[in-house]
C-alpha atoms as a PDB file:
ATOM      1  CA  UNK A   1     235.702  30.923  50.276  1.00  0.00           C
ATOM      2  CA  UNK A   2     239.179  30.505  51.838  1.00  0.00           C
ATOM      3  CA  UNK A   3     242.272  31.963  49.843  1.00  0.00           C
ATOM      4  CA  UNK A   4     245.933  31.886  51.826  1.00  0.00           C
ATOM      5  CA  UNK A   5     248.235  34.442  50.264  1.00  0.00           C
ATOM      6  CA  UNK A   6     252.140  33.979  50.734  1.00  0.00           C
ATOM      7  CA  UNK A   7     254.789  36.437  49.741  1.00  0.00           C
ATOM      8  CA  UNK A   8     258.586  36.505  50.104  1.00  0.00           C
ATOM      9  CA  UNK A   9     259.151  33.035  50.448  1.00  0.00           C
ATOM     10  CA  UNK A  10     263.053  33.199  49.855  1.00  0.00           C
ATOM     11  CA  UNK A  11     263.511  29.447  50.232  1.00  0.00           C
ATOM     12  CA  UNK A  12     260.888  28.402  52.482  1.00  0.00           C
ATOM     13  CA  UNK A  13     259.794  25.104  50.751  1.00  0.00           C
ATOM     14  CA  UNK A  14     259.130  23.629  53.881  1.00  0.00           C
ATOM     15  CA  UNK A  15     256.724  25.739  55.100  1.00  0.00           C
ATOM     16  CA  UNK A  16     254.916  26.555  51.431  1.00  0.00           C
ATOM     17  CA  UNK A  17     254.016  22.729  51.529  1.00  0.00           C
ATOM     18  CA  UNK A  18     252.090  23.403  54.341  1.00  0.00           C
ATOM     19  CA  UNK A  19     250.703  26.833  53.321  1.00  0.00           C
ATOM     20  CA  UNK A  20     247.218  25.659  51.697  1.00  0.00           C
ATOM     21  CA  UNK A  21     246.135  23.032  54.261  1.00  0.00           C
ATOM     22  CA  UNK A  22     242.222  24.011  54.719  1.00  0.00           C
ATOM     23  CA  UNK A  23     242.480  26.756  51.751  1.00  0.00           C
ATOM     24  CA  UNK A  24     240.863  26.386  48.465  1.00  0.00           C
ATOM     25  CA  UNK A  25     243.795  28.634  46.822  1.00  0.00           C
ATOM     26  CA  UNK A  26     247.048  30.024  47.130  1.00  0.00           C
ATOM     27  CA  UNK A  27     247.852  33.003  46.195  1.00  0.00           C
ATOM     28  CA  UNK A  28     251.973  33.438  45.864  1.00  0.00           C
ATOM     29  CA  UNK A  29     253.338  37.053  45.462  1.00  0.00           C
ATOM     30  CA  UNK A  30     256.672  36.251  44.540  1.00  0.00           C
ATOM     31  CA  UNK A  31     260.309  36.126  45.598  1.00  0.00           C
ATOM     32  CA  UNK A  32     260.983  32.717  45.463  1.00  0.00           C
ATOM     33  CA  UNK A  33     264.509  32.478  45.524  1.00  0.00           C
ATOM     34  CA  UNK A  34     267.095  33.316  48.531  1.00  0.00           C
ATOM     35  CA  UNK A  35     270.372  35.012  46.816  1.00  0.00           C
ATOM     36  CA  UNK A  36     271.202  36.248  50.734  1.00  0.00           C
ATOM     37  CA  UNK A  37     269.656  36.357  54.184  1.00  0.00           C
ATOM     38  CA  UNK A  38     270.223  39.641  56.006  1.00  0.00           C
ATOM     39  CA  UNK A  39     269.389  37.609  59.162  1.00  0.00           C
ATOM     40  CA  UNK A  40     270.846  34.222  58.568  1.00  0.00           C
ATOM     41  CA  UNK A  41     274.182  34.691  56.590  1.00  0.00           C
ATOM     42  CA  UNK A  42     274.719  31.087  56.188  1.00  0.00           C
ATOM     43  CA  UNK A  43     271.792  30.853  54.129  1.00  0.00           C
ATOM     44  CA  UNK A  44     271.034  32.329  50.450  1.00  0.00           C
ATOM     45  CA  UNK A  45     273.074  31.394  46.953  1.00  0.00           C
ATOM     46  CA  UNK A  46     276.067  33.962  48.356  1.00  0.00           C
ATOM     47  CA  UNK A  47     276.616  32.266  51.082  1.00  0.00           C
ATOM     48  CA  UNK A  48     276.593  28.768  49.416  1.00  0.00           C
ATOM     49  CA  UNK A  49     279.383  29.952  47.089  1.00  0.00           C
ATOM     50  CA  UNK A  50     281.421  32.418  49.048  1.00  0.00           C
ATOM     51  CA  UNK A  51     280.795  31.180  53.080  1.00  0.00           C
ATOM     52  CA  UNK A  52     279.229  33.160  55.820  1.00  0.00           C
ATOM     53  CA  UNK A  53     281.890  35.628  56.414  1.00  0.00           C
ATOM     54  CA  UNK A  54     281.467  36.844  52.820  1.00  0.00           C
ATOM     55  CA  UNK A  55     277.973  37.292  53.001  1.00  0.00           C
ATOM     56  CA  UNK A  56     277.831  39.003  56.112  1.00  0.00           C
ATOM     57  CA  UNK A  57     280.587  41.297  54.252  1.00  0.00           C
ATOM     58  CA  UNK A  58     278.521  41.995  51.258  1.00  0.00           C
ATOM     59  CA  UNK A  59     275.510  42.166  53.138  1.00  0.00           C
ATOM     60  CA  UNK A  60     276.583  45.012  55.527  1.00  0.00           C
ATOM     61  CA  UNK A  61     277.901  47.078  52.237  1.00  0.00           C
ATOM     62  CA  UNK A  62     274.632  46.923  50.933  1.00  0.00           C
ATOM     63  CA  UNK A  63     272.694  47.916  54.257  1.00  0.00           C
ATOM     64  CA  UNK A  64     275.095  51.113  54.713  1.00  0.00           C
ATOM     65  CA  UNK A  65     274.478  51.683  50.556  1.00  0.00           C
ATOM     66  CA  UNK A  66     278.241  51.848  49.707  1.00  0.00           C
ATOM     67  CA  UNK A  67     277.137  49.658  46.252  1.00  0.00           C
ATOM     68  CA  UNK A  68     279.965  50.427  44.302  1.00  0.00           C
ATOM     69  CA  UNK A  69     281.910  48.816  47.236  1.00  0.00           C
ATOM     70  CA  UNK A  70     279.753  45.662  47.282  1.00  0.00           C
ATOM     71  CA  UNK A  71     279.889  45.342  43.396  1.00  0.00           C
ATOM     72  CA  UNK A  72     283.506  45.243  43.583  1.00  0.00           C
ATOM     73  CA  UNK A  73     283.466  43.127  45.972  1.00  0.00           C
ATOM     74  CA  UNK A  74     280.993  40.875  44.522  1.00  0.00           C
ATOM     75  CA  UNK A  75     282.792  40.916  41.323  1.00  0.00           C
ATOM     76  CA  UNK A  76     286.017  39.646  42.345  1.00  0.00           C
ATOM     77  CA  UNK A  77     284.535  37.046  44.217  1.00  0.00           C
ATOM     78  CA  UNK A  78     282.361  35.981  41.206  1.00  0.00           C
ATOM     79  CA  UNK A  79     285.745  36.170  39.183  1.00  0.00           C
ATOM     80  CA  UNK A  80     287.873  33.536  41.476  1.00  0.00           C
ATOM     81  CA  UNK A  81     285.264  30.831  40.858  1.00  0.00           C
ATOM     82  CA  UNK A  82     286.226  28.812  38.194  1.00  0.00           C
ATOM     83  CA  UNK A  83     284.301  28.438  35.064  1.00  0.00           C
ATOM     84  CA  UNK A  84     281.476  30.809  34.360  1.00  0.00           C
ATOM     85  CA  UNK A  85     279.862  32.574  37.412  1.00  0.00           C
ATOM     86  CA  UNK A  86     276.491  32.350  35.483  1.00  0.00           C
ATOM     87  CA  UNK A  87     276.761  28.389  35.528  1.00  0.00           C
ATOM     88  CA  UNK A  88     277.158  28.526  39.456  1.00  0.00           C
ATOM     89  CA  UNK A  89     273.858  30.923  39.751  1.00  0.00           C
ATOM     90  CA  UNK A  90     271.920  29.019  37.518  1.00  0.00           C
ATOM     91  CA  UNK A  91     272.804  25.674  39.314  1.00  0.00           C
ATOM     92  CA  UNK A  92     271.613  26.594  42.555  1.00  0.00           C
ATOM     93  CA  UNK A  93     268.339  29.425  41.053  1.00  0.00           C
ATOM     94  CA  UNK A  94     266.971  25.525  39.478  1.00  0.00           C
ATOM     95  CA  UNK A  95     267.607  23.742  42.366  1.00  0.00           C
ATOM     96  CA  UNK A  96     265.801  26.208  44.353  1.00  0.00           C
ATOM     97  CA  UNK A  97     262.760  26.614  41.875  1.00  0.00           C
ATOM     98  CA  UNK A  98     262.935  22.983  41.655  1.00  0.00           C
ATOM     99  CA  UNK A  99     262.436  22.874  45.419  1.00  0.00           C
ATOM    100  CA  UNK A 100     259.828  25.496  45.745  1.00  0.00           C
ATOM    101  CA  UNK A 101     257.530  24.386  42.971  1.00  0.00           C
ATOM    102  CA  UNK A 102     257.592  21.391  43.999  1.00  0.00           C
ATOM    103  CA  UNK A 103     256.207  22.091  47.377  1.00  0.00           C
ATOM    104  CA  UNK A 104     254.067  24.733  45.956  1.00  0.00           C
ATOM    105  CA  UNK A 105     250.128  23.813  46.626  1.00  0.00           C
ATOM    106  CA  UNK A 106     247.755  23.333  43.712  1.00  0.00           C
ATOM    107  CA  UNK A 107     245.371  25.142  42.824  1.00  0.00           C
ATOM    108  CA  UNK A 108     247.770  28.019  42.919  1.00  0.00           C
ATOM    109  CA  UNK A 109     247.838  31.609  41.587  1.00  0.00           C
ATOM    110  CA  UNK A 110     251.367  33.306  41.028  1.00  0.00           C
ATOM    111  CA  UNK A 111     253.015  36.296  40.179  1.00  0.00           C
ATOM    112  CA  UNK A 112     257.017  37.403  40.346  1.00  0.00           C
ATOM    113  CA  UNK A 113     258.747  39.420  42.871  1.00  0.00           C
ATOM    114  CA  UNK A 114     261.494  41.850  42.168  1.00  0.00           C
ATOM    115  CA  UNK A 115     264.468  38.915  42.657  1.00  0.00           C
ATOM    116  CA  UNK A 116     262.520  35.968  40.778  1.00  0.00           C
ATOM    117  CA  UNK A 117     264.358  35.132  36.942  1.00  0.00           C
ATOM    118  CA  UNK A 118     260.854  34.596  35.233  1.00  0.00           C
ATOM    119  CA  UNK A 119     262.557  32.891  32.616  1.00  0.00           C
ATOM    120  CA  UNK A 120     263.017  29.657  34.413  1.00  0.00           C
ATOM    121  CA  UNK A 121     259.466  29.906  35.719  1.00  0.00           C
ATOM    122  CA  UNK A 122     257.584  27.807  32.689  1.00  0.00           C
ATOM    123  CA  UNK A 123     260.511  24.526  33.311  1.00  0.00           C
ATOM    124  CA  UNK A 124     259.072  24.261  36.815  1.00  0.00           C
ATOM    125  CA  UNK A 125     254.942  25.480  37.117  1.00  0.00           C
ATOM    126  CA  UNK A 126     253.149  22.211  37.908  1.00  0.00           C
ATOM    127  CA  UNK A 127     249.372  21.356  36.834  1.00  0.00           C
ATOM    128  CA  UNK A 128     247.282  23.543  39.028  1.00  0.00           C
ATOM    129  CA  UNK A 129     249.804  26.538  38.890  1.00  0.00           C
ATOM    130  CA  UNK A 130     248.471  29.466  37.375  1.00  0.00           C
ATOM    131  CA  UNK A 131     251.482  32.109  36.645  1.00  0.00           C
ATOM    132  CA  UNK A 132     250.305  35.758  35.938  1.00  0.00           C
ATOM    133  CA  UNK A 133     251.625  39.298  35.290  1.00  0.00           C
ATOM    134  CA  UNK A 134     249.388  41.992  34.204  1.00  0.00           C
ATOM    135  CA  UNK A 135     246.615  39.299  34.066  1.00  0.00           C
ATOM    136  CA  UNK A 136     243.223  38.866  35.953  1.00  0.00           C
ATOM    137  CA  UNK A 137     241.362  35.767  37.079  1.00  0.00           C
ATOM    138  CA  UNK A 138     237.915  34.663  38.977  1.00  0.00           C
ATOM    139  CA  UNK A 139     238.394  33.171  42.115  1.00  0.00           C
ATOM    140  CA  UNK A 140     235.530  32.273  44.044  1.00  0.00           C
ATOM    141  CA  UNK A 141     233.284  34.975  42.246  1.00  0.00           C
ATOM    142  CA  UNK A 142     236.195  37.885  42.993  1.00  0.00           C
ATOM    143  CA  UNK A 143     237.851  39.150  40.272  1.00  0.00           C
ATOM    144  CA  UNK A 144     241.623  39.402  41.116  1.00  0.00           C
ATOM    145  CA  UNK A 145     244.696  41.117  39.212  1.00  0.00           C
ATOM    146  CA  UNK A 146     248.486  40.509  39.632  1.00  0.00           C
ATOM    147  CA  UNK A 147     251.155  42.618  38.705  1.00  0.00           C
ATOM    148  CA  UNK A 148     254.410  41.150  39.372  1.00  0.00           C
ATOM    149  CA  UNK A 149     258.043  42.731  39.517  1.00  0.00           C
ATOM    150  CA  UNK A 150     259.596  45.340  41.233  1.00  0.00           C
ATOM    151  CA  UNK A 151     260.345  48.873  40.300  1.00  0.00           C
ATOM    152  CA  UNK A 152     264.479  50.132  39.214  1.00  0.00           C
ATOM    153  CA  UNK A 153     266.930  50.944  42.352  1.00  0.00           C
ATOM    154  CA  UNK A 154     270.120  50.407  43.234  1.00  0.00           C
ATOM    155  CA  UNK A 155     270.036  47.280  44.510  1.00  0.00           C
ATOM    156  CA  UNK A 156     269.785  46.144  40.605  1.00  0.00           C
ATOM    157  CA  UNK A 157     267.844  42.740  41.567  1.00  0.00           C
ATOM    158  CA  UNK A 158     266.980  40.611  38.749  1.00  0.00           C
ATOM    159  CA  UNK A 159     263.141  41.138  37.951  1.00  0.00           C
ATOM    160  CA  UNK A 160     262.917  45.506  38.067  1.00  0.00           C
ATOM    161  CA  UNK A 161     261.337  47.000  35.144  1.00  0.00           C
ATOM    162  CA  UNK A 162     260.890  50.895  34.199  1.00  0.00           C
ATOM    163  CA  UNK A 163     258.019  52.510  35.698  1.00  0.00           C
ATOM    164  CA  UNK A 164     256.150  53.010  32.682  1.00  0.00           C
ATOM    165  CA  UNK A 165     256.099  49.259  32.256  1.00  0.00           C
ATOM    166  CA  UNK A 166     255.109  48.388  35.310  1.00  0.00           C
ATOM    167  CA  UNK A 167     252.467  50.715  34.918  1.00  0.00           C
ATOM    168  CA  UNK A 168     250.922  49.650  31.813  1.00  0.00           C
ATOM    169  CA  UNK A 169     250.305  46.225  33.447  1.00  0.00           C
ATOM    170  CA  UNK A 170     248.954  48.154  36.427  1.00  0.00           C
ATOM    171  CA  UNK A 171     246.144  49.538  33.870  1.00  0.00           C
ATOM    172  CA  UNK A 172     245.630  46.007  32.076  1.00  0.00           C
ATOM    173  CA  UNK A 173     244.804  44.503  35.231  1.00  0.00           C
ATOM    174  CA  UNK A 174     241.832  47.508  35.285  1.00  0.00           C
ATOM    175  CA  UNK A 175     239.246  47.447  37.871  1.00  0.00           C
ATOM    176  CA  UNK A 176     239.028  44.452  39.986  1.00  0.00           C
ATOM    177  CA  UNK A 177     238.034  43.172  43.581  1.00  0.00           C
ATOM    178  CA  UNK A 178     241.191  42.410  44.956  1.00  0.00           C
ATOM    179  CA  UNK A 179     244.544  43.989  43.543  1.00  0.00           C
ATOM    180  CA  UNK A 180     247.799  41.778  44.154  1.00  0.00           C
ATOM    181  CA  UNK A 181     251.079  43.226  43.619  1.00  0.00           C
ATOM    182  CA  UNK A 182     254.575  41.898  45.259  1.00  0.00           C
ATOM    183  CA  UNK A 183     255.677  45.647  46.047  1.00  0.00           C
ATOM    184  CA  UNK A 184     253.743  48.076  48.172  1.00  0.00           C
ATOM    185  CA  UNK A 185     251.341  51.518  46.344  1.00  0.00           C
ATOM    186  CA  UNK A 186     253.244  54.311  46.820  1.00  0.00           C
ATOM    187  CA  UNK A 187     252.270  55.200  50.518  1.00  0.00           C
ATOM    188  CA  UNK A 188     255.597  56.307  52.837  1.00  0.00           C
ATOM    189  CA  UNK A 189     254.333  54.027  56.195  1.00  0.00           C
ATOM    190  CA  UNK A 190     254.160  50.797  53.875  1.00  0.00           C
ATOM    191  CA  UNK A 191     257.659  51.223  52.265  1.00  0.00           C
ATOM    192  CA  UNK A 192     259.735  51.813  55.280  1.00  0.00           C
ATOM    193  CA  UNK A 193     261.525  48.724  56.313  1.00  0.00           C
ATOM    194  CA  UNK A 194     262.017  49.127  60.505  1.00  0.00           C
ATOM    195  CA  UNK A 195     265.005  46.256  60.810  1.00  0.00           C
ATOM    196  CA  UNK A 196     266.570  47.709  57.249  1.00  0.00           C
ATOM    197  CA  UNK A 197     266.133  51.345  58.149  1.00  0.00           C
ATOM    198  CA  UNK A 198     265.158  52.310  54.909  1.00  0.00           C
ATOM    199  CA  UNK A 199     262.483  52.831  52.510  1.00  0.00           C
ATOM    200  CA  UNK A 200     261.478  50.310  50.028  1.00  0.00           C
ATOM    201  CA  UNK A 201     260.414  52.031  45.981  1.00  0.00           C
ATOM    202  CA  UNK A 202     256.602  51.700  46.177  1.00  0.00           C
ATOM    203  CA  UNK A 203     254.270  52.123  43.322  1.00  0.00           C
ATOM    204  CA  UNK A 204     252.588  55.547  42.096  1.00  0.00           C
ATOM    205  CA  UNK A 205     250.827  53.855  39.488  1.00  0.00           C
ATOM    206  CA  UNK A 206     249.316  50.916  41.725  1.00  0.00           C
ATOM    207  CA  UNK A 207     248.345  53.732  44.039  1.00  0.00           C
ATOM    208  CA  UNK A 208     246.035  55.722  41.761  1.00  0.00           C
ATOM    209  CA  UNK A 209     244.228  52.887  40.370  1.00  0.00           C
ATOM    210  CA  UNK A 210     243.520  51.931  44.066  1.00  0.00           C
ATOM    211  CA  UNK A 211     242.550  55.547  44.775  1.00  0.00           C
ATOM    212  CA  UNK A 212     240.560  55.157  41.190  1.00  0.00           C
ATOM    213  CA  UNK A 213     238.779  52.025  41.188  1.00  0.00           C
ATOM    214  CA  UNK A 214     238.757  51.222  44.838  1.00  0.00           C
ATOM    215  CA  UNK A 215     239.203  47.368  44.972  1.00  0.00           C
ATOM    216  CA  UNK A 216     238.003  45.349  48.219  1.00  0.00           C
ATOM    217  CA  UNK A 217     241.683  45.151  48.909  1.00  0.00           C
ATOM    218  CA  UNK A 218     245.430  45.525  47.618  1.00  0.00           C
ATOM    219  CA  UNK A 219     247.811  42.631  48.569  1.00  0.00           C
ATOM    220  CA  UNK A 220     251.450  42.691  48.672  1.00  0.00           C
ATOM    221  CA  UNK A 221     254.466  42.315  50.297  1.00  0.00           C
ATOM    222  CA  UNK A 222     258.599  43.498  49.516  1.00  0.00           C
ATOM    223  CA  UNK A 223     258.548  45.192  52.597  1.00  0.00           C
ATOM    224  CA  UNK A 224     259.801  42.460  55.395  1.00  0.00           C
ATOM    225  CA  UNK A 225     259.531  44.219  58.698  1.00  0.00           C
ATOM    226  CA  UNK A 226     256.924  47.460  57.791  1.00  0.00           C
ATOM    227  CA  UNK A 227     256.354  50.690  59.513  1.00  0.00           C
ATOM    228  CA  UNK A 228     252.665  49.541  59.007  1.00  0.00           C
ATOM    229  CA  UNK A 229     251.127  46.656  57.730  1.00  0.00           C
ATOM    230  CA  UNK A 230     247.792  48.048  56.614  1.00  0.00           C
ATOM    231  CA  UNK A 231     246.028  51.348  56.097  1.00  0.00           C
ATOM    232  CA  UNK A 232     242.834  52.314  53.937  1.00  0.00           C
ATOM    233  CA  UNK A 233     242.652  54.287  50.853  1.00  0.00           C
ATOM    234  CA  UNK A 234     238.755  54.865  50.527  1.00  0.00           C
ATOM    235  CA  UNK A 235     237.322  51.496  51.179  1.00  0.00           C
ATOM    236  CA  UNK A 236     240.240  49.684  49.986  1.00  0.00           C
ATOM    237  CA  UNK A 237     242.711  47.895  52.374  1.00  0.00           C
ATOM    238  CA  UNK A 238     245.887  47.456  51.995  1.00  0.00           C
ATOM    239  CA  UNK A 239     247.680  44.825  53.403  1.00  0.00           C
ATOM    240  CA  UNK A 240     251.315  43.624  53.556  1.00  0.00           C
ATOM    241  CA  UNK A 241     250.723  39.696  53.905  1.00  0.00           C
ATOM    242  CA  UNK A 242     253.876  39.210  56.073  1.00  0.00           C
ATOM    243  CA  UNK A 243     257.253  38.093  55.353  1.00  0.00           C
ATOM    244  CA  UNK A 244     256.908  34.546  54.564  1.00  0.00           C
ATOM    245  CA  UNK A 245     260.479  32.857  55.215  1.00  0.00           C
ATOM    246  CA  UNK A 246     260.319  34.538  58.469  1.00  0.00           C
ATOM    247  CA  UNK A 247     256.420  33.653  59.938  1.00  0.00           C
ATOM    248  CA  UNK A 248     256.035  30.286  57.823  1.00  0.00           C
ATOM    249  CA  UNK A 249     252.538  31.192  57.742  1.00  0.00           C
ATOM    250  CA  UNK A 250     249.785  32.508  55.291  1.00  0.00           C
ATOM    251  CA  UNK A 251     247.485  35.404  55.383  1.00  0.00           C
ATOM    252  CA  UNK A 252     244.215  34.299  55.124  1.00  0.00           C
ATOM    253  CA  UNK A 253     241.513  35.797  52.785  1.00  0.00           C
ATOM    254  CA  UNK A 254     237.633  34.958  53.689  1.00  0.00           C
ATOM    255  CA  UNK A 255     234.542  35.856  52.059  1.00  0.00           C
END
């Protein structure tokens, strides 16, 4: 059995179309949608509305974690478009799901990263896309669980939930063989971000259950550019399966 798993595709439809040649599943761990680039600040929904220059503005706010600063900025901006600024989002969040699900492979397992708007999720899921979130399913005689989302911080993206919610799906999934999550367990050399300079929120809760019910291994991503990209807790590996809009490329699962 052959499973590629993807995560942080920000955009990438060009690539994801690609992403299950010679698989017989992909696996998707979220982040769909490109809002900015911190590499590219042409690209992203900011930079569509507000040019480069803006971006690259907001964006280095953000990285030196003067937030109030970048809200304000953010919200003037948002208030010299005319209309609504939640018409402009929503414009270009559909025509980037529409994109993206579109090139997204079938059969296809999926769960939500911390900036995905689940809401818009069920207009766009194809035949052969399987969307869950504190859910389990068999593939290839493995049982796998997905818990989707990203935990509170100040970044305030669109899909964070309290920890005790993310931890309740954490125990629905239960025991399985393979645990896929879009953010990191809790462990300090998985959360650090090396370009960002920072540490990523990890999960406490995904971490004991690993610790607990030692899966085969615990997929996930969040974490672009990682300290490490693997370690063992018991038997269980964990594995960040790469930054998606950057490589272009799958991890592949085998057994």
């Amino acid at each position: 059995m052959r499973v590629h798993v993807v995560s942080d595709v920000h955009g990438r439809a060009d690539a994801l179309a690609r992403a299950g040649e010679g698989a017989d599943a992909l696996i998707c761990l979220g982040d769909l949608i490109l809002f900015v680039d911190y590499e590219d600040h042409s690209q992203g929904i900011f930079a569509e509305l507000f040019g480069a220059e803006r971006a690259g503005e907001f964006i280095a706010l953000r990285t030196a974690k003067r937030f109030d600063e970048a809200r304000a900025m953010s919200s003037a901006l948002w208030a010299s478009l005319e209309g609504d600024p939640r018409d402009h989002i929503e414009r270009s969040v559909r025509r980037q799901y529409g994109e993206i699900f579109t090139a997204m492979p079938t059969p296809a397992y999926i769960t939500y990263g911390n900036v995905d708007l689940p809401r818009y999720w069920p207009e766009y899921v194809r035949e052969g896309h399987h969307v869950l979130d504190g859910e389990t399913v068999e593939i290839g005689g493995l049982r796998f669980g997905f818990v989707g989302g990203g935990l509170r911080t100040q970044y305030r993206t669109p899909y964070e939930i309290d920890d005790e919610e993310f931890a309740r799906k954490v125990e629905a999934v239960g025991e399985v063989d393979v645990l896929c999550c879009h953010i990191p367990p809790a462990i300090p050399e998985l959360l650090y971000d090396v370009v960002a300079r920072r540490f990523e929120r990890g999960s406490e809760a995904t971490l004991e259950v690993i610790r607990r019910t030692q899966p085969r291994y615990a997929l996930f991503g969040h974490v672009h550019q990682p300290l490490a990209a693997r370690t063992r807790v018991g038997r269980t590996e964990c594995l960040n399966v790469g930054h998606f809009r950057n490589r272009g490329v799958p991890y592949v699962l085998e057994w």
